[in-house]
C-alpha atoms as a PDB file:
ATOM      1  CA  UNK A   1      12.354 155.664 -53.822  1.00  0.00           C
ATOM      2  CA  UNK A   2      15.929 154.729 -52.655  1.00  0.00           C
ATOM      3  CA  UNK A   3      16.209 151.175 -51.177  1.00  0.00           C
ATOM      4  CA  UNK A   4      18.157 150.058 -48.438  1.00  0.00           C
ATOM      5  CA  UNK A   5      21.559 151.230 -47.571  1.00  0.00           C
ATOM      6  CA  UNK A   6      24.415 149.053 -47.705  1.00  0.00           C
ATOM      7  CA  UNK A   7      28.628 149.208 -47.530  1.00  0.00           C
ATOM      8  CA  UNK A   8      29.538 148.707 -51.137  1.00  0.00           C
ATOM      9  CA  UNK A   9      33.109 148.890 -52.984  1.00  0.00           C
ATOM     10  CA  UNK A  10      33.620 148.111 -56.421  1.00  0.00           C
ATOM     11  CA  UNK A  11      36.623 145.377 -57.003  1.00  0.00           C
ATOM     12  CA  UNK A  12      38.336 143.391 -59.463  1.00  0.00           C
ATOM     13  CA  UNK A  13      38.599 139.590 -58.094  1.00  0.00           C
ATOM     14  CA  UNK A  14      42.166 138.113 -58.625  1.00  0.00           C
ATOM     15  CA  UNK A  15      42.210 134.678 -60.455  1.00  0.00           C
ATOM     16  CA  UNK A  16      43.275 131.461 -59.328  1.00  0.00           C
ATOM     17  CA  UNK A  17      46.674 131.732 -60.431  1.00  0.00           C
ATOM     18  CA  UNK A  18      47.053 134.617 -58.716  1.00  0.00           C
ATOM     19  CA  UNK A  19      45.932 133.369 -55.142  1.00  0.00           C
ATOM     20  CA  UNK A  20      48.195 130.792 -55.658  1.00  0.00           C
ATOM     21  CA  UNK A  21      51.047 133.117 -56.144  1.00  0.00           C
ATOM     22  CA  UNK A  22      50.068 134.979 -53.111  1.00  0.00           C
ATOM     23  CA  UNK A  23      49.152 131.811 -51.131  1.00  0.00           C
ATOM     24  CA  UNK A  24      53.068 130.662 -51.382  1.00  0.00           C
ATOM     25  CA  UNK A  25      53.878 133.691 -49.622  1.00  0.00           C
ATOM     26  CA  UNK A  26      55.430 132.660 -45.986  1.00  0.00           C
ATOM     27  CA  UNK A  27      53.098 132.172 -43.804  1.00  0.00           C
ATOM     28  CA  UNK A  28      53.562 133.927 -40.585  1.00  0.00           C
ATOM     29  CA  UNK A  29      52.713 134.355 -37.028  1.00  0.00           C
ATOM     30  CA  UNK A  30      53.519 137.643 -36.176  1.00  0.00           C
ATOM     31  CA  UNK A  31      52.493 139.303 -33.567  1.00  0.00           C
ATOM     32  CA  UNK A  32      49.922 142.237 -34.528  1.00  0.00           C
ATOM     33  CA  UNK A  33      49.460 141.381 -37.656  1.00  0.00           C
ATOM     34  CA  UNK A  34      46.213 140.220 -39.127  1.00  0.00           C
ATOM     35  CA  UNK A  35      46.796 138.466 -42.673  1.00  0.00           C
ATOM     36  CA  UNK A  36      43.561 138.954 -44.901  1.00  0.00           C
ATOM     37  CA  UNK A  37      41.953 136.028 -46.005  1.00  0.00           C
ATOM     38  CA  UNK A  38      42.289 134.505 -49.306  1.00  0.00           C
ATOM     39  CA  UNK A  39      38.581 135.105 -49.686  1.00  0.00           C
ATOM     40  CA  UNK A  40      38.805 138.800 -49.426  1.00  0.00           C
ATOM     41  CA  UNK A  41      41.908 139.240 -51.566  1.00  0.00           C
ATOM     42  CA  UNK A  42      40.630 141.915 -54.003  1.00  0.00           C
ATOM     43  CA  UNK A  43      41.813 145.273 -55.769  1.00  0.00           C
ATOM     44  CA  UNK A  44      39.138 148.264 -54.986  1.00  0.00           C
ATOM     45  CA  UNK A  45      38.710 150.093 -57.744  1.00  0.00           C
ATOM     46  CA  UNK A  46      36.288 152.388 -55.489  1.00  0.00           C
ATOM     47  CA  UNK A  47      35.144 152.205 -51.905  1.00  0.00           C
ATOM     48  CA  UNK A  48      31.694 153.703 -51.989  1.00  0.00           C
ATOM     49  CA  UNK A  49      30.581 153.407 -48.708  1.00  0.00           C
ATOM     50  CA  UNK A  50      26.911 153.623 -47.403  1.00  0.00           C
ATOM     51  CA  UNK A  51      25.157 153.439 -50.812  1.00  0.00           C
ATOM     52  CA  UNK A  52      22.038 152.123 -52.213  1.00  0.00           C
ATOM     53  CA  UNK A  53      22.811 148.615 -54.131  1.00  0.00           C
ATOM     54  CA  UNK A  54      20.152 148.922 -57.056  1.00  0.00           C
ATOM     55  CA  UNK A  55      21.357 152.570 -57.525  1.00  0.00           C
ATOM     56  CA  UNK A  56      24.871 151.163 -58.013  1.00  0.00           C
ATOM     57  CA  UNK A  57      23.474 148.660 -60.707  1.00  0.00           C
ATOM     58  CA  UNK A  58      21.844 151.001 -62.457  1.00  0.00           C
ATOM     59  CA  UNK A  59      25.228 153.349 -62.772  1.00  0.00           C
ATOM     60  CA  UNK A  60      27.404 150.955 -63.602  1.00  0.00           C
ATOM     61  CA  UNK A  61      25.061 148.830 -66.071  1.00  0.00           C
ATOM     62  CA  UNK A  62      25.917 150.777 -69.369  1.00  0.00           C
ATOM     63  CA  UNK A  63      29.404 152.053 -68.970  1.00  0.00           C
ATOM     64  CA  UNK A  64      32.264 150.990 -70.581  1.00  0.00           C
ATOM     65  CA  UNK A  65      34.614 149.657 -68.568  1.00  0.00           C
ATOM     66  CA  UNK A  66      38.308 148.949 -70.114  1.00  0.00           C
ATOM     67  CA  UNK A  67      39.475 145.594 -70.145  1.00  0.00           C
ATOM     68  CA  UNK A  68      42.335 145.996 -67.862  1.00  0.00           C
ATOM     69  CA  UNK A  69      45.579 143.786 -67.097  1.00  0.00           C
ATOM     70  CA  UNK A  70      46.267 143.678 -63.688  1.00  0.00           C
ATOM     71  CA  UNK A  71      50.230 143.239 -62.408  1.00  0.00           C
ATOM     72  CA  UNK A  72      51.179 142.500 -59.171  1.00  0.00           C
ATOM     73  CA  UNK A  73      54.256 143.534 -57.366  1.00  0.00           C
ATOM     74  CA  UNK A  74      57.260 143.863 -57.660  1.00  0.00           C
ATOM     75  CA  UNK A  75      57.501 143.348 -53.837  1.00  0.00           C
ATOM     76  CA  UNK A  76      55.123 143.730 -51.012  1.00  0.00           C
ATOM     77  CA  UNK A  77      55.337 147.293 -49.181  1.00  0.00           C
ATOM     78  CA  UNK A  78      53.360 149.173 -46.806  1.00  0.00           C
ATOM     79  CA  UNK A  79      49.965 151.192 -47.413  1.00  0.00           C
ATOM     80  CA  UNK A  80      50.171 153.974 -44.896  1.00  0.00           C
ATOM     81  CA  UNK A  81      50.777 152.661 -41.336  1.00  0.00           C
ATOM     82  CA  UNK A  82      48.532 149.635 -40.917  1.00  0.00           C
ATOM     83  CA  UNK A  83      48.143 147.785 -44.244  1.00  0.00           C
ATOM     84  CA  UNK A  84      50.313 145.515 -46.547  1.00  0.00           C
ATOM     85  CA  UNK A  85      49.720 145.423 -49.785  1.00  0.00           C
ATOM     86  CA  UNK A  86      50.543 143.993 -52.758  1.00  0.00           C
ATOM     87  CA  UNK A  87      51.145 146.802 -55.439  1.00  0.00           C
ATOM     88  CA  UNK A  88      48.324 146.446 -58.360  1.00  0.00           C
ATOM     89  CA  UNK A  89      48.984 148.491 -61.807  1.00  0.00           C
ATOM     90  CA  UNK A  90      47.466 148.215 -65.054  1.00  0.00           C
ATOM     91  CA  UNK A  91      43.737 149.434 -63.596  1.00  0.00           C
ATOM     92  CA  UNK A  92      43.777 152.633 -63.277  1.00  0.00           C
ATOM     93  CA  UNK A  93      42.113 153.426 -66.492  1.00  0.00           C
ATOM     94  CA  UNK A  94      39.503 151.290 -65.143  1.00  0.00           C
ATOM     95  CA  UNK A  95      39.062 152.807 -61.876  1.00  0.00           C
ATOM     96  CA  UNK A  96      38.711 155.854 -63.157  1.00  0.00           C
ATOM     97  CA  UNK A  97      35.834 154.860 -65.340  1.00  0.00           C
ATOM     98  CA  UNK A  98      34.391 153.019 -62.447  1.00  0.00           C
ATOM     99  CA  UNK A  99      34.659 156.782 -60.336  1.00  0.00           C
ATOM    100  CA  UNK A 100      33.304 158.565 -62.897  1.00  0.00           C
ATOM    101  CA  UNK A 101      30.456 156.431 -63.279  1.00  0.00           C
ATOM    102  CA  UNK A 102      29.528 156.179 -59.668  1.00  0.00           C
ATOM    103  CA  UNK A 103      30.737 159.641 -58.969  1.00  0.00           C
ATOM    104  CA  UNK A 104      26.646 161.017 -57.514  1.00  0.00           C
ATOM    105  CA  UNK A 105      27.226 158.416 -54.955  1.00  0.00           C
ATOM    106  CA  UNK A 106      28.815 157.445 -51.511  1.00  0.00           C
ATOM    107  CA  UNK A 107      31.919 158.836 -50.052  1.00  0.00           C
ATOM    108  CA  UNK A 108      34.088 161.289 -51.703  1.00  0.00           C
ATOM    109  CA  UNK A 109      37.548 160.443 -51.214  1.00  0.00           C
ATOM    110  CA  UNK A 110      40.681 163.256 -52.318  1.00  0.00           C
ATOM    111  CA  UNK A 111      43.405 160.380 -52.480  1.00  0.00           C
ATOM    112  CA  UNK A 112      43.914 159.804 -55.378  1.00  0.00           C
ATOM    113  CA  UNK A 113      43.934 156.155 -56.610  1.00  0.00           C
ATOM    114  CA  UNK A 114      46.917 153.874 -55.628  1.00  0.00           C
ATOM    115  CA  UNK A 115      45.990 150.201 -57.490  1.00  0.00           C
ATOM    116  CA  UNK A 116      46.526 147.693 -54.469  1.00  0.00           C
ATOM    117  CA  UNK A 117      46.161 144.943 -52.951  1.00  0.00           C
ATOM    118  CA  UNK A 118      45.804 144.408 -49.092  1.00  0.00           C
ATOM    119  CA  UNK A 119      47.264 141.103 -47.365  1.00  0.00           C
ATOM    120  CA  UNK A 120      48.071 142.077 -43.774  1.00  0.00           C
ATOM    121  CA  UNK A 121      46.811 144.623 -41.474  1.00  0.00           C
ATOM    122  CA  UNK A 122      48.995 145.675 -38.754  1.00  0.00           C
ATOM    123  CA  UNK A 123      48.326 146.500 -35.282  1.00  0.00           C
ATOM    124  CA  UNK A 124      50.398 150.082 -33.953  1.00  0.00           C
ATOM    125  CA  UNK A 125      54.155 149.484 -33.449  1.00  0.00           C
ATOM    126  CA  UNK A 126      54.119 145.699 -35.457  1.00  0.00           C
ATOM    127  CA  UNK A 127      56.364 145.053 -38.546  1.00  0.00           C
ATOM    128  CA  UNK A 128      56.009 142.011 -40.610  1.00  0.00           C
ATOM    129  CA  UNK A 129      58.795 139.777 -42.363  1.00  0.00           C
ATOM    130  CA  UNK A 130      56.333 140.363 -45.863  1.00  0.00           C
ATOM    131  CA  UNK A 131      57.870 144.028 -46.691  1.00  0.00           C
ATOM    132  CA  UNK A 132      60.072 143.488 -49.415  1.00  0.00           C
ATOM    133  CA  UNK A 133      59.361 139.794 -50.264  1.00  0.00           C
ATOM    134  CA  UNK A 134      58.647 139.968 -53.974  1.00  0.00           C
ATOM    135  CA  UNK A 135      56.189 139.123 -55.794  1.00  0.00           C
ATOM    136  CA  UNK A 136      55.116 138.607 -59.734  1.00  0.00           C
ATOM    137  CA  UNK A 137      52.050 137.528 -60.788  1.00  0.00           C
ATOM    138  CA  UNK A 138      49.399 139.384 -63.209  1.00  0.00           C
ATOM    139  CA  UNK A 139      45.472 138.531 -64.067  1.00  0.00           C
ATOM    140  CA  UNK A 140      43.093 139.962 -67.014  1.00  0.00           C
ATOM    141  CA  UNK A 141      39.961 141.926 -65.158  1.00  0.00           C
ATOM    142  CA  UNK A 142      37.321 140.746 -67.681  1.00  0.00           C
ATOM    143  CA  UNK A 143      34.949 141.824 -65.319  1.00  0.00           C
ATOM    144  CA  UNK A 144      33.789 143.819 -61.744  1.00  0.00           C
ATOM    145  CA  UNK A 145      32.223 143.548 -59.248  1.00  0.00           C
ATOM    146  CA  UNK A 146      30.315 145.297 -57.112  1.00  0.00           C
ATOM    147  CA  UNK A 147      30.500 144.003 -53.382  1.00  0.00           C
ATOM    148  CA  UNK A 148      28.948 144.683 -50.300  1.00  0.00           C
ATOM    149  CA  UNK A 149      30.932 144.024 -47.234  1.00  0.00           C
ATOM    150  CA  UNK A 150      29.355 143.105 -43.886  1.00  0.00           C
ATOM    151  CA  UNK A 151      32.288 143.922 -41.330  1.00  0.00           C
ATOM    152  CA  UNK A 152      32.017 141.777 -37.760  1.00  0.00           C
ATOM    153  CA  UNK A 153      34.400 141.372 -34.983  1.00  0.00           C
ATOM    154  CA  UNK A 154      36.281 138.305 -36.811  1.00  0.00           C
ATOM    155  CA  UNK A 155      36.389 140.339 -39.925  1.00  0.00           C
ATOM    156  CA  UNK A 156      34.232 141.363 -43.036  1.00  0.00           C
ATOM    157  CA  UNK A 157      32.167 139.296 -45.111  1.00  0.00           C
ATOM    158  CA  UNK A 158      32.522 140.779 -48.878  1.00  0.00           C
ATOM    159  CA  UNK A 159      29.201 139.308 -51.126  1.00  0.00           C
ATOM    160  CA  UNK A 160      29.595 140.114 -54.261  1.00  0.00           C
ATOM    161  CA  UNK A 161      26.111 141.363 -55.638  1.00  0.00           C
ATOM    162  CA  UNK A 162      26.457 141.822 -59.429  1.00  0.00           C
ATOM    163  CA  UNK A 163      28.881 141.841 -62.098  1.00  0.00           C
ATOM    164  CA  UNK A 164      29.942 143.785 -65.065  1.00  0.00           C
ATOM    165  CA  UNK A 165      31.893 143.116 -68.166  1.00  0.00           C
ATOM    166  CA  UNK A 166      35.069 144.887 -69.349  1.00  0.00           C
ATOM    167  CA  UNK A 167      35.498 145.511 -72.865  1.00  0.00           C
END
């Protein structure tokens, strides 16, 4: 029997030292641009989408995930039209293994995986002052999580709802 549906991703949390690095980026007010708050800085390893939350636990329980190292930068750039990121290698080997795993489930994407990290969304036709300001800073995933984001008209709540070990 499936259980409630929810809007899950599966994400690596940065550490402190790495919201620190990110919080001494300037701080702006630009028009049409929406930083992301410090709270919801994560890398998605997988967006699943509508999914069951218990189904997820059970998928991911027993896989191995690779202990990853995650660098950041070397300078902010643009994600398509609307996001800034913060550029994020060092996981794909763990993103894969998180795909595979939870492959029978949610949405199927064809992109394939670009390791990121989103700070700003933009509104059509705004540019930011971030885009090129650089940035160094790495973190050791020693675990994931899985995360179920509530999205409202001030912005998404993320809850993370278990964990799992790398190795």
């Amino acid at each position: 029997m499936m259980g409630a549906m929810t809007r899950l991703f599966v994400a690596a949390w940065p550490s402190a030292a790495v919201k620190a690095a990110l919080g001494d980026l300037p701080a702006g007010d630009e028009r049409g641009v929406r930083r992301v708050s410090p709270a919801n800085w994560h890398v998605t390893l997988r967006f699943v989408g509508e999914a069951d939350i218990d189904e997820l636990r059970w998928l991911l329980a027993d896989v191995r995930l690779p202990r990853a190292t995650a660098t950041l930068g070397p300078v902010i750039e643009p994600l398509g039209r609307r996001q800034v990121v913060v550029p994020v290698d060092g996981v794909d080997e763990l993103a894969h293994a998180v795909h595979r795993a939870t492959i029978v489930v949610g949405a199927r994407s064809t992109r394939p995986f670009v390791g990121h990290l989103t700070i700003a969304r933009l509104r059509p036709r705004a540019r930011t002052s971030l885009i090129g300001v650089p940035i160094s800073s790495s973190f050791v995933v020693d675990e994931i999580a899985l995360v179920a984001s509530d999205l409202a008209a001030d912005g998404p709540t993320y809850t993370t709802v278990a964990t799992f070990p790398t190795t």
